[in-house]
N, C-alpha and C. Protein backbone atom coordinates (compact mmCIF):
# COMPACT_ATOMS: atom_id res chain seq x y z
N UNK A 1 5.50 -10.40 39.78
CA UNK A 1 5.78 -9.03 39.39
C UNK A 1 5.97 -8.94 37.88
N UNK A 2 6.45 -10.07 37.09
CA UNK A 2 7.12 -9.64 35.98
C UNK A 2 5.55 -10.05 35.09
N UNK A 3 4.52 -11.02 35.60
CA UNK A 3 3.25 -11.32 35.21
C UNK A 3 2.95 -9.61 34.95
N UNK A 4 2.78 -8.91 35.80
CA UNK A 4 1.98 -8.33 36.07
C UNK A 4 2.70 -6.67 34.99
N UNK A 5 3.98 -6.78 34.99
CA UNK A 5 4.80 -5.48 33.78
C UNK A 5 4.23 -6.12 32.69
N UNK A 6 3.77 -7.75 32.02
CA UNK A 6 3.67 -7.89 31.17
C UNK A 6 2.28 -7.22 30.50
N UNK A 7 1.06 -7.92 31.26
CA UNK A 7 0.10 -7.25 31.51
C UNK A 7 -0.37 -6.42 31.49
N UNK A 8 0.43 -5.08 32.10
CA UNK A 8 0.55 -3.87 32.19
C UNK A 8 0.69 -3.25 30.66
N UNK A 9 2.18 -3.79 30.06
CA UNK A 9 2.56 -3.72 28.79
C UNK A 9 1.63 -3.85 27.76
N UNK A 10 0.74 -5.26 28.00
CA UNK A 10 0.21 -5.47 26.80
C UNK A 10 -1.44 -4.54 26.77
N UNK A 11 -2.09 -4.17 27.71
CA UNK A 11 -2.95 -3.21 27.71
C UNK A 11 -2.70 -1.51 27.45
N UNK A 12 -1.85 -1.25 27.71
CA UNK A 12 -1.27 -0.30 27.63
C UNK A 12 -0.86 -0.12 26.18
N UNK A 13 0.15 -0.93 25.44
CA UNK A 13 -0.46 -1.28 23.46
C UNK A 13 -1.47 -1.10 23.15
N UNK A 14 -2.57 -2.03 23.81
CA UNK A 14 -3.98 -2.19 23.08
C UNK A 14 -4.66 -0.80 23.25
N UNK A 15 -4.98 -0.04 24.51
CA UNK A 15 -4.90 1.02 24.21
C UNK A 15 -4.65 2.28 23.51
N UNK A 16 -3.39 2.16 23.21
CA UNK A 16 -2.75 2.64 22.40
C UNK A 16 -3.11 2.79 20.98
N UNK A 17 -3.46 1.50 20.72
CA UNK A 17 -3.97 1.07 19.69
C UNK A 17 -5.57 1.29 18.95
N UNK A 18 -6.49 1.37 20.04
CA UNK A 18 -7.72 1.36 20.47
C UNK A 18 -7.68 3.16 20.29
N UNK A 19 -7.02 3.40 20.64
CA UNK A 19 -7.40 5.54 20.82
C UNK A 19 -7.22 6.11 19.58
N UNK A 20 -6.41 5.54 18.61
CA UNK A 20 -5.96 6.32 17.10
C UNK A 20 -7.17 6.35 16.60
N UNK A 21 -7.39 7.74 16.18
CA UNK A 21 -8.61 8.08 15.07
C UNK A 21 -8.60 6.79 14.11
N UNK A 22 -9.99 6.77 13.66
CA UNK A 22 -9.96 5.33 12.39
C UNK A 22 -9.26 5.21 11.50
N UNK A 23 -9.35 6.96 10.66
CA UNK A 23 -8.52 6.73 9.69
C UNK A 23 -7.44 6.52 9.82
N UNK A 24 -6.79 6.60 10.57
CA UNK A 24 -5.50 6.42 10.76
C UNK A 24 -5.23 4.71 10.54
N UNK A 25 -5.59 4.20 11.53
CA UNK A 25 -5.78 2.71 11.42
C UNK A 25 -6.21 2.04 10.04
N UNK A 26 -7.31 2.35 9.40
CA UNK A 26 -7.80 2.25 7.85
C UNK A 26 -6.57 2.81 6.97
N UNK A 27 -6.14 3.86 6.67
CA UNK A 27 -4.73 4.29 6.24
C UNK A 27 -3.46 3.46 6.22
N UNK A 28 -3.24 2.75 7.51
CA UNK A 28 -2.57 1.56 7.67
C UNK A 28 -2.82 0.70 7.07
N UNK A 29 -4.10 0.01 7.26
CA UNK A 29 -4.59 -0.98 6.78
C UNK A 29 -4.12 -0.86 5.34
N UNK A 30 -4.86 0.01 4.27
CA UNK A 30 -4.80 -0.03 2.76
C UNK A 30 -2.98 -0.16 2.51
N UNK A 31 -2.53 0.49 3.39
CA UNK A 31 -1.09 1.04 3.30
C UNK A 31 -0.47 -0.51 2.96
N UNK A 32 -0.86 -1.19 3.91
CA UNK A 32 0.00 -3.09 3.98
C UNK A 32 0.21 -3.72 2.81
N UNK A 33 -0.33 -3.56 1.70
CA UNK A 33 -0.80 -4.40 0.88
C UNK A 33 0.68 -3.75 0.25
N UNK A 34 0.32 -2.32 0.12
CA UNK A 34 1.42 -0.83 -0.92
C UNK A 34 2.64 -1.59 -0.55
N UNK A 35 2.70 -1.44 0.74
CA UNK A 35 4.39 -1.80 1.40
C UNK A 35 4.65 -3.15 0.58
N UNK A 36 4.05 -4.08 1.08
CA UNK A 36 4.78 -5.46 0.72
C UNK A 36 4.55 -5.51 -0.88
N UNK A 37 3.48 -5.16 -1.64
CA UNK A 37 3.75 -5.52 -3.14
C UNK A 37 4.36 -4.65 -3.90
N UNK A 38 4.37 -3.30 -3.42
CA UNK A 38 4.47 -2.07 -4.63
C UNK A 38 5.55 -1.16 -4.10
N UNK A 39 5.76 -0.91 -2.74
CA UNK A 39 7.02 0.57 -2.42
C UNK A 39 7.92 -0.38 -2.91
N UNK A 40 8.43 -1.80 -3.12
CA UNK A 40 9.74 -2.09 -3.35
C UNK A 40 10.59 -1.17 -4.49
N UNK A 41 9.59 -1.11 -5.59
CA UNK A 41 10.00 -0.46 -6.55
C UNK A 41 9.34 0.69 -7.40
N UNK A 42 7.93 1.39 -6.40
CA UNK A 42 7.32 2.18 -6.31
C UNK A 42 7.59 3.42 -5.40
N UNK A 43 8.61 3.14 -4.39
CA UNK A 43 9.00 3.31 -3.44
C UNK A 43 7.83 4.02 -2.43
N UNK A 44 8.21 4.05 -1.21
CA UNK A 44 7.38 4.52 -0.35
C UNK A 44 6.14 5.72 -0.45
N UNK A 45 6.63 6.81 -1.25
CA UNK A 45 6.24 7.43 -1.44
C UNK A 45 5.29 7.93 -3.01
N UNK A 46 5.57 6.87 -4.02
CA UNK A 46 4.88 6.72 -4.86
C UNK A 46 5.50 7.38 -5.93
N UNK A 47 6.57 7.46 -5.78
CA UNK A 47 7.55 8.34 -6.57
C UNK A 47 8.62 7.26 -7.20
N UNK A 48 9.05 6.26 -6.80
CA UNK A 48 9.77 5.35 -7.71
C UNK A 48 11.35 5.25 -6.61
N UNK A 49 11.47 3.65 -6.65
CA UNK A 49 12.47 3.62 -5.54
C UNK A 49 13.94 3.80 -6.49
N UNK A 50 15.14 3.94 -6.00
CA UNK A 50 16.30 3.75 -7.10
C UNK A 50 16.19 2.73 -8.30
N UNK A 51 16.03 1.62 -7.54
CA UNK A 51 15.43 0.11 -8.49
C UNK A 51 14.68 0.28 -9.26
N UNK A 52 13.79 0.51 -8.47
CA UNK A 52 12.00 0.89 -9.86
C UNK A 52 12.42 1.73 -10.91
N UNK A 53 13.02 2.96 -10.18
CA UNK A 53 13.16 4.42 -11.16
C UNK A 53 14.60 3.55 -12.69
N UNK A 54 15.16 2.85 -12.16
CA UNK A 54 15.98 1.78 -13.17
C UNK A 54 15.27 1.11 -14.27
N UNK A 55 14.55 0.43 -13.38
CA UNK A 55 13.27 -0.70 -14.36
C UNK A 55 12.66 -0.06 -15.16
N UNK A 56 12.01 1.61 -14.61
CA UNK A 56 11.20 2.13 -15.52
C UNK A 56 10.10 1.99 -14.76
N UNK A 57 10.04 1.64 -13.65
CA UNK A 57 8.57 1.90 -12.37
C UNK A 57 7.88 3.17 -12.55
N UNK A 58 6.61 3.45 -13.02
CA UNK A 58 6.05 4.61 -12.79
C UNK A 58 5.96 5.64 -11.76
N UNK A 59 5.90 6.55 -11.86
CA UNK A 59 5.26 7.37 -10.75
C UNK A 59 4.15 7.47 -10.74
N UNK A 60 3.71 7.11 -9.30
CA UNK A 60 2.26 6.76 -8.95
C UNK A 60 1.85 8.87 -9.03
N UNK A 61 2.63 9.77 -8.27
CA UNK A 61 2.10 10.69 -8.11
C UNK A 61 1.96 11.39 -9.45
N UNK A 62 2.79 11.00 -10.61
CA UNK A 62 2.46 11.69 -11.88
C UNK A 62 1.04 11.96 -12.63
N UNK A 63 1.10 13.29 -12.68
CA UNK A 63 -0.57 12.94 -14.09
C UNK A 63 -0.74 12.22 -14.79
N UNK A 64 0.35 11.08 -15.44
CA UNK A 64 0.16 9.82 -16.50
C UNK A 64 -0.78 9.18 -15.73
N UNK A 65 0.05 8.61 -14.58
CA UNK A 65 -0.97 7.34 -13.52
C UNK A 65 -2.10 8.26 -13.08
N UNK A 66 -1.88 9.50 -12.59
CA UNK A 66 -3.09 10.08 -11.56
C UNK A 66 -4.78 9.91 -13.07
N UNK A 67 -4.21 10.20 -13.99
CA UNK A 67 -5.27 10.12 -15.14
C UNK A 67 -5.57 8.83 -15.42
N UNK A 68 -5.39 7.56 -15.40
CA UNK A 68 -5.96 6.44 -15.30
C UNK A 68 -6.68 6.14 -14.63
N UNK A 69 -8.07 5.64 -15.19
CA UNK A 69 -9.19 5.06 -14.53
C UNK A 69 -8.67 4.05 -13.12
N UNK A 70 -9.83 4.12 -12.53
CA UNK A 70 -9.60 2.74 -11.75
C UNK A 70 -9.65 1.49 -12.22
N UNK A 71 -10.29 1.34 -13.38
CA UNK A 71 -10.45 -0.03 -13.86
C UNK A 71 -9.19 -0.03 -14.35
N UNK A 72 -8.25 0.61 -15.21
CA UNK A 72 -7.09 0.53 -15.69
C UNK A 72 -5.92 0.11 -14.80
N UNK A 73 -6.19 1.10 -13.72
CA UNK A 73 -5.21 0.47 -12.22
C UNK A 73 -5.08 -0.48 -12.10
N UNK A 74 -6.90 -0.72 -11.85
CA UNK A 74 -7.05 -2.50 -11.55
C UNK A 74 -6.62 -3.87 -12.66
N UNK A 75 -6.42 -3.37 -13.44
CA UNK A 75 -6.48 -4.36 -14.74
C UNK A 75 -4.69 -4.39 -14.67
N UNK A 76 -3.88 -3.10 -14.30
CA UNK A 76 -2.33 -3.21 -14.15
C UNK A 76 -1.74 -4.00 -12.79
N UNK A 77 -2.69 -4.05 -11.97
CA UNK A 77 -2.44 -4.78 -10.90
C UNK A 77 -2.71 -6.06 -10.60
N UNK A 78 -3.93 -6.87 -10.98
CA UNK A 78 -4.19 -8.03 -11.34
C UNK A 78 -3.32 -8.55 -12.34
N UNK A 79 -3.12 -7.71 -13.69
CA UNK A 79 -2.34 -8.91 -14.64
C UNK A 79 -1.03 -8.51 -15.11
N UNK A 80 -0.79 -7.71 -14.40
CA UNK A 80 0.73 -7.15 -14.46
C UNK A 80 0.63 -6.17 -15.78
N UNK A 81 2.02 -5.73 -16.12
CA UNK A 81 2.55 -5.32 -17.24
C UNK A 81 4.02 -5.73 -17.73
N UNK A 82 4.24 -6.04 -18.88
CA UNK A 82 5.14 -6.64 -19.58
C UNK A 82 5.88 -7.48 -18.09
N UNK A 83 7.37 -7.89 -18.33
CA UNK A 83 8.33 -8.39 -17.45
C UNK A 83 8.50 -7.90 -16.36
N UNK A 84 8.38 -6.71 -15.94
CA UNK A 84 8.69 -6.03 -15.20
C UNK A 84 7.85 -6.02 -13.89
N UNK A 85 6.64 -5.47 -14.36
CA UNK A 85 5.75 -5.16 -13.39
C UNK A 85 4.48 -7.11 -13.21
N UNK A 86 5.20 -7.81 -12.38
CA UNK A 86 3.91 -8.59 -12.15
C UNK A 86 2.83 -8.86 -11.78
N UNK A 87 2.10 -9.56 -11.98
CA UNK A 87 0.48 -10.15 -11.60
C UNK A 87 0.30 -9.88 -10.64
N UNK A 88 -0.66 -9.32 -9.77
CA UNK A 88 -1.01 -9.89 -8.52
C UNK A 88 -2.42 -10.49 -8.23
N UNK A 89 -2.76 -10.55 -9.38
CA UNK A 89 -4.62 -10.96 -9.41
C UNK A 89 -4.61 -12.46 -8.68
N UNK A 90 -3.68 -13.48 -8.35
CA UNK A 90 -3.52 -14.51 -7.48
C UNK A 90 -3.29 -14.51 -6.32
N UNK A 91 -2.78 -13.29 -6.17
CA UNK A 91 -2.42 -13.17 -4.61
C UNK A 91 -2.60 -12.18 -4.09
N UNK A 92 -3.36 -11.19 -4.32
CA UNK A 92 -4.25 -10.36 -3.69
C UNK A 92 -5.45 -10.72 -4.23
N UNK A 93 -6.74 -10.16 -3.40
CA UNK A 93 -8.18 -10.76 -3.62
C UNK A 93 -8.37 -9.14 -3.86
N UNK A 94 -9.76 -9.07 -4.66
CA UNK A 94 -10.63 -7.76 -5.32
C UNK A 94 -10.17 -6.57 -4.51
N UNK A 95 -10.60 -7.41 -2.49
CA UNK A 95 -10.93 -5.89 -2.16
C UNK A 95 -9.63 -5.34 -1.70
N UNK A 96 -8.18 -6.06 -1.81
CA UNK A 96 -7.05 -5.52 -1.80
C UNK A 96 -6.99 -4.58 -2.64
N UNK A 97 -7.27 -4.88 -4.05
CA UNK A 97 -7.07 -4.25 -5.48
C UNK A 97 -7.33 -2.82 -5.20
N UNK A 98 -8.59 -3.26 -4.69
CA UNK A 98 -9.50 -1.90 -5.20
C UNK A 98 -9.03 -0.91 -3.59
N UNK A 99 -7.97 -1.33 -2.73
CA UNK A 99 -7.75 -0.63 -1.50
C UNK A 99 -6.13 -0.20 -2.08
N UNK A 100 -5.32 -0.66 -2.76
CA UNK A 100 -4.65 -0.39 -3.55
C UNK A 100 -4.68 0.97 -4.43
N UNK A 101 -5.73 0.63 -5.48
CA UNK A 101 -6.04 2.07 -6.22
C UNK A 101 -6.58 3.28 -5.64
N UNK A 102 -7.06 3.26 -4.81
CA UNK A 102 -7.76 4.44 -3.40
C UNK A 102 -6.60 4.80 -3.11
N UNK A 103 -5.22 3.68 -2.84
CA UNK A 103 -4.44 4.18 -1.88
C UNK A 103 -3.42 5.16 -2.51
N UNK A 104 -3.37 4.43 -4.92
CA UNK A 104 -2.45 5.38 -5.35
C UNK A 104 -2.98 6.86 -5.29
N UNK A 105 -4.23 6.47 -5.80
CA UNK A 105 -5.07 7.84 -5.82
C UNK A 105 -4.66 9.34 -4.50
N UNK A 106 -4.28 8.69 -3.53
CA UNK A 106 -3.73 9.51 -2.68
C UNK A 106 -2.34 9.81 -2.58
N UNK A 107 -1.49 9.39 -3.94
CA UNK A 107 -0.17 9.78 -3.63
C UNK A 107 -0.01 10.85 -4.72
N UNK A 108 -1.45 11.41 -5.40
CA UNK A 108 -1.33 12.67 -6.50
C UNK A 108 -0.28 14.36 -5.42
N UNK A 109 -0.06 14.30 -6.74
CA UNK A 109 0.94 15.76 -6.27
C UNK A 109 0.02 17.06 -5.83
């Protein structure tokens, strides 16, 4: 019986999982990278967490950032800026980068 709730359980997820429009899922996807390297002090919303807004973290939704190229994004995200803001060109690969800048691009006001 308890085989069989599990079973039950885990198709019933995958489903779940399986029915969400794409974008939604793709949205997620780009989103993973935001969460773990950038809301810490970008905060969730692209607006700057208490911490960040301390450090001097940009706002992603401001016209300063919304007016930067993508190559500029990309060039702040690969090699950091001053102390504050670090590298990630080692530990994210291109097509993170460039799923990254798509993703600030969507936190304009």
């Amino acid at each position: 019986m308890r085989r069989l709730c599990v079973r039950v359980s885990i198709v019933t997820a995958l489903g779940v999982v399986l029915s969400l429009p794409i974008c939604v899922r793709a949205q997620t996807a780009s989103d993973t990278p935001y969460t773990a390297k950038c809301a810490g002090c970008h905060g969730s919303d692209g607006t700057g967490s208490s911490m960040g807004k301390a450090m001097g973290a940009h706002d992603f939704t401001s016209s300063e950032v919304q007016r930067m190229s993508d190559s500029q994004l990309s060039d702040v995200i690969t090699n950091g800026k001053t102390r504050k803001m670090p590298a990630y060109g080692k530990s994210l690969n291109p097509d993170d980068i460039k799923r990254l800048v798509a993703y600030v691009r969507t936190l304009k006001k």
